[in-house]
C-alpha atoms as a PDB file:
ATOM      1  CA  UNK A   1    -227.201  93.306  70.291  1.00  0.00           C
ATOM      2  CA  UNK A   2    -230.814  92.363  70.546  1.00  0.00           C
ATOM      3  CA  UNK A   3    -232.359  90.001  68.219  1.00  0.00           C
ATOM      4  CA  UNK A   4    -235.553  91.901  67.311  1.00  0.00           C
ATOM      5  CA  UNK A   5    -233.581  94.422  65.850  1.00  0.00           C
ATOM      6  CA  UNK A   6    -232.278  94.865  61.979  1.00  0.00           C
ATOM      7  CA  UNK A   7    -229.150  95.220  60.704  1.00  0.00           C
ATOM      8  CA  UNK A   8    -230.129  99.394  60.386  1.00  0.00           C
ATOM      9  CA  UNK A   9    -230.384  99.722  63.832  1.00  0.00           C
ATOM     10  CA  UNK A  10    -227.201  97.484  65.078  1.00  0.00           C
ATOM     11  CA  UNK A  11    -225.530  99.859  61.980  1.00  0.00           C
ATOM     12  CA  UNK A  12    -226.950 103.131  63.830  1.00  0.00           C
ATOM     13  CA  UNK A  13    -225.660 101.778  67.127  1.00  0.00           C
ATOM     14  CA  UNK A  14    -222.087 100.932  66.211  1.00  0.00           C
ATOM     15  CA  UNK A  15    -221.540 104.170  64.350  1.00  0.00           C
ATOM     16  CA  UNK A  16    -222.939 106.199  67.340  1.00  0.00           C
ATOM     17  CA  UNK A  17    -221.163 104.296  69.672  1.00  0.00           C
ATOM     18  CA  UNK A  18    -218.003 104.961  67.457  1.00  0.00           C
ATOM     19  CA  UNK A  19    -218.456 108.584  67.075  1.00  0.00           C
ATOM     20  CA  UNK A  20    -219.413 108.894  71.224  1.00  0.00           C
ATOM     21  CA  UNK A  21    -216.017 107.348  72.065  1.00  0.00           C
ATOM     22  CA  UNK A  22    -213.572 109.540  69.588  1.00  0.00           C
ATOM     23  CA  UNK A  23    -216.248 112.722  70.188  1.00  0.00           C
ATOM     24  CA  UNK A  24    -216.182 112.729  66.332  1.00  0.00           C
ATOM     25  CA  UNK A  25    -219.150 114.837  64.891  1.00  0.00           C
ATOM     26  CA  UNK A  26    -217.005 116.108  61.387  1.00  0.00           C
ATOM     27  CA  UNK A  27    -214.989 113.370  59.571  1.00  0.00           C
ATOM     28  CA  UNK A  28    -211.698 115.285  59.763  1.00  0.00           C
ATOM     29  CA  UNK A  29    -211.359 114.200  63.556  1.00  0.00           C
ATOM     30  CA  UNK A  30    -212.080 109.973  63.030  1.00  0.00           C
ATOM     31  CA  UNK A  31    -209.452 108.377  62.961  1.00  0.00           C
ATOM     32  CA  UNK A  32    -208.166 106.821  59.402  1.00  0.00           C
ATOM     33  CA  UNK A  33    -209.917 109.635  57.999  1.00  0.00           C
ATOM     34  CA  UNK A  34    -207.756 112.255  56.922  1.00  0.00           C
ATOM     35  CA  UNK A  35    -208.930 115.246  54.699  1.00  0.00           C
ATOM     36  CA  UNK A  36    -207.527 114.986  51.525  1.00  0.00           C
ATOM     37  CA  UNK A  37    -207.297 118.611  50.874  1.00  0.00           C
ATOM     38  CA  UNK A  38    -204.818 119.603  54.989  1.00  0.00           C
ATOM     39  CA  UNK A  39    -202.554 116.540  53.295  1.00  0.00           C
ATOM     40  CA  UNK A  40    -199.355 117.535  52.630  1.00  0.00           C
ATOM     41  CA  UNK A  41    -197.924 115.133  49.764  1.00  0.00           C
ATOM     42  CA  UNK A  42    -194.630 114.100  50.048  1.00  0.00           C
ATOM     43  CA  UNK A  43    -192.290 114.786  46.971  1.00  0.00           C
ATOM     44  CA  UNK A  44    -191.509 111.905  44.541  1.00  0.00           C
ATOM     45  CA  UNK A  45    -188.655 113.618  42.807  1.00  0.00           C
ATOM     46  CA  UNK A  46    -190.527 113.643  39.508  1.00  0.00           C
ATOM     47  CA  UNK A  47    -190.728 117.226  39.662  1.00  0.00           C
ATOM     48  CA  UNK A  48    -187.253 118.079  39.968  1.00  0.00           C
ATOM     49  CA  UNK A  49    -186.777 119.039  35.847  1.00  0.00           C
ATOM     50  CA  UNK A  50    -185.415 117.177  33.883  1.00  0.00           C
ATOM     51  CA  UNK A  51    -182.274 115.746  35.078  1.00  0.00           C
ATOM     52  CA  UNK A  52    -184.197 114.215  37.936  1.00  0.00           C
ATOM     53  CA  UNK A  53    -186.504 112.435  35.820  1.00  0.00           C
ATOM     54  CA  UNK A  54    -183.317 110.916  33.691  1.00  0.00           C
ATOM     55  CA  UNK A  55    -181.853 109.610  37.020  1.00  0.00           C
ATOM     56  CA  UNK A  56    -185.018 107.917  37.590  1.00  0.00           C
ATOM     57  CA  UNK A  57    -185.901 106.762  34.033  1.00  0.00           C
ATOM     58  CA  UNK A  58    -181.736 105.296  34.250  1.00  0.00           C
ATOM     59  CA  UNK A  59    -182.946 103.804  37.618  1.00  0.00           C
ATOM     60  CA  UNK A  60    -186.106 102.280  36.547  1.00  0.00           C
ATOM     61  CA  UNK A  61    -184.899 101.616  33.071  1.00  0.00           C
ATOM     62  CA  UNK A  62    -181.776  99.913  34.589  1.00  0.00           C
ATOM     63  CA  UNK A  63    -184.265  97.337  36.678  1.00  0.00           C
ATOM     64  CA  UNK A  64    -185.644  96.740  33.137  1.00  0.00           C
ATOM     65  CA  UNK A  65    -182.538  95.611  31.285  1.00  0.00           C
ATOM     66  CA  UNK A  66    -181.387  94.000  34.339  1.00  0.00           C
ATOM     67  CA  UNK A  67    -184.693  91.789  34.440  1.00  0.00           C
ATOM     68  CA  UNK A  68    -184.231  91.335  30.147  1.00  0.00           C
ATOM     69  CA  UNK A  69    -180.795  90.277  30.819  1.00  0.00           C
ATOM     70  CA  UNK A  70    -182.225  87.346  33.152  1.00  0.00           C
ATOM     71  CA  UNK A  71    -184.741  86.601  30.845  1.00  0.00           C
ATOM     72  CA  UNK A  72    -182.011  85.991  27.670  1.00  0.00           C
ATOM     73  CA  UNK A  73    -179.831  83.682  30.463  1.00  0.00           C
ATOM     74  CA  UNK A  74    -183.213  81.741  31.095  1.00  0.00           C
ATOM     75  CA  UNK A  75    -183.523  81.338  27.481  1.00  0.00           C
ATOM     76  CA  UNK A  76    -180.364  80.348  27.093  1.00  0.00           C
ATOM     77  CA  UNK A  77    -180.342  77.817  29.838  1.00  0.00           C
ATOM     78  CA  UNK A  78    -183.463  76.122  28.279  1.00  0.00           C
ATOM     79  CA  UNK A  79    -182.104  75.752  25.069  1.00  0.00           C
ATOM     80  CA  UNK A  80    -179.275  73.737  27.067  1.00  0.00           C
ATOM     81  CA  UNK A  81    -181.422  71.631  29.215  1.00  0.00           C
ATOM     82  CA  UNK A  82    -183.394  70.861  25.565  1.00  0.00           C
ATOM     83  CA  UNK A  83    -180.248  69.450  23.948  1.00  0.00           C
ATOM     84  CA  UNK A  84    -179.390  67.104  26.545  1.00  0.00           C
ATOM     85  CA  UNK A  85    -183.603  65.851  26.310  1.00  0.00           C
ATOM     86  CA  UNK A  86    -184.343  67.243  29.712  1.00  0.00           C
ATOM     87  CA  UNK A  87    -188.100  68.929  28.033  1.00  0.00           C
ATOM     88  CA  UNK A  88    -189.612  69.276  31.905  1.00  0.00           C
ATOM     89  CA  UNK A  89    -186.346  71.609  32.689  1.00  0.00           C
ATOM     90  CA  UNK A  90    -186.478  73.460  29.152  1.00  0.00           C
ATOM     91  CA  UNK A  91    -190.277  73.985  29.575  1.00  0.00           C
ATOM     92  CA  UNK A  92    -189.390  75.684  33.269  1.00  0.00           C
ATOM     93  CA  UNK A  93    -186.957  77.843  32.239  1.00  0.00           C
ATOM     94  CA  UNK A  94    -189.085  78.647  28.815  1.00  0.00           C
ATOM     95  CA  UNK A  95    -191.466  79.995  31.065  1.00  0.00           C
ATOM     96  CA  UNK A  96    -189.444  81.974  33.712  1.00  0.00           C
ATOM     97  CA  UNK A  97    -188.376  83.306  30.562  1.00  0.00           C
ATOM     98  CA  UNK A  98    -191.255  84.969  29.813  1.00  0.00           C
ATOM     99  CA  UNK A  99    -192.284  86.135  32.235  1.00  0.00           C
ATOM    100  CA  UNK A 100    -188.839  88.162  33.100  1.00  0.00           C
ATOM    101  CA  UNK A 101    -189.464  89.371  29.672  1.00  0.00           C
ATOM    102  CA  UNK A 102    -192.705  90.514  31.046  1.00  0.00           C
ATOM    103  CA  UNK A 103    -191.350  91.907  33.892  1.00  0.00           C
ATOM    104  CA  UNK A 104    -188.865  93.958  32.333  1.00  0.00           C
ATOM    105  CA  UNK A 105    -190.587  95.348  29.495  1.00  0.00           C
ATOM    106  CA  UNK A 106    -193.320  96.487  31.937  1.00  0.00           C
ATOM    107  CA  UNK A 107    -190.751  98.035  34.454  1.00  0.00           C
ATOM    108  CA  UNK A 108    -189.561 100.097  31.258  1.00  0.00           C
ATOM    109  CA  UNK A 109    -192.869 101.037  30.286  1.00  0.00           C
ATOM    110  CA  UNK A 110    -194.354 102.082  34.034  1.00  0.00           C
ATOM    111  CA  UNK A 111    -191.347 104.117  35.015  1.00  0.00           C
ATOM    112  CA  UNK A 112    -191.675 105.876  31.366  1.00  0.00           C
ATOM    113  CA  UNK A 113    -195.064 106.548  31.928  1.00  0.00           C
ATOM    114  CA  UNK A 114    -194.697 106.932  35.241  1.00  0.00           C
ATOM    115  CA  UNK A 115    -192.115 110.141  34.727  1.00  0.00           C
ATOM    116  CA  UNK A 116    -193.300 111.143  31.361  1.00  0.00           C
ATOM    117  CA  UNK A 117    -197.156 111.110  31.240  1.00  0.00           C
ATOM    118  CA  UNK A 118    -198.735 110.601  34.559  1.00  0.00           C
ATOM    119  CA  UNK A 119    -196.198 112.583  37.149  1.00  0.00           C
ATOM    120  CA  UNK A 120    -197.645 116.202  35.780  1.00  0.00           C
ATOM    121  CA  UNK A 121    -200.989 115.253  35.222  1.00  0.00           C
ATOM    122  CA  UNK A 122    -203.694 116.581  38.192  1.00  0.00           C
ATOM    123  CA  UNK A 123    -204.779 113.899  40.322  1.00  0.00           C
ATOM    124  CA  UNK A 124    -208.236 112.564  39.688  1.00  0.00           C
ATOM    125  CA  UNK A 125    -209.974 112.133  43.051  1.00  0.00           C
END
C-alpha cells in the first residue's frame, strides 16, 4: 500500500483485488453472499397446524415453568439463609431469584409470540 494514497483508493484496490481472485462481477457468486431470494428456508415446524404449534408452546412453555419453579426454590432458600442472619446469602439468592423469574416469564412470552404472532407474519427484509 503506498502512502500517498487515500483510504478510497487502498478501498478500490482491495475490492478489485477481491473480486479478481473469486472472478466475482455479480454478488450472487462472492462468497458469504448468498441471494436471499435462491435460499431455500429450512422448516421450523411452526407451520405444521395446530397440533405442532401446541407441542412447541408445551415445549417452550415447559422451559418456562421449569425456570419459575427454580426461581420459587431460590426464594425459598433465601428466606432460609435470612432466618439464620446470613443477609449476603439471602441477598444472592434474592437476586438469582429474579432473574429466573425473568427468565421464565420471557421464555413463556417469546415462544407464545414466537408461534402465535410472528411465525405467519411475512418476513420484513
Amino acid at each position: 500500500m503506498k502512502r500517498d494514497e487515500g483510504s478510497e483508493g487502498t478501498f478500490r484496490t482491495v475490492r478489485g483485488r477481491y473480486q479478481d481472485w473469486f472472478g466475482a462481477g455479480d454478488r450472487g457468486s462472492l462468497p458469504g453472499r448468498a441471494v436471499a431470494d435462491d435460499y431455500d428456508h429450512p422448516d421450523t415446524g411452526t407451520e405444521g397446524g395446530e397440533m405442532g404449534k401446541m407441542v412447541l408452546m408445551g415445549i417452550g412453555g415447559g422451559i418456562g415453568v421449569v425456570l419459575l419453579a427454580l426461581a420459587v426454590l431460590s426464594f425459598v432458600t433465601a428466606a432460609q439463609w435470612g432466618e439464620i442472619a446470613r443477609d449476603g446469602a439471602a441477598t444472592g439468592y434474592t437476586v438469582v431469584g429474579i432473574f429466573l423469574v425473568i427468565a421464565g416469564l420471557g421464555s413463556i412470552i417469546a415462544t407464545w409470540n414466537h408461534l402465535f404472532r410472528a411465525a405467519g407474519a411475512p418476513a420484513h427484509h
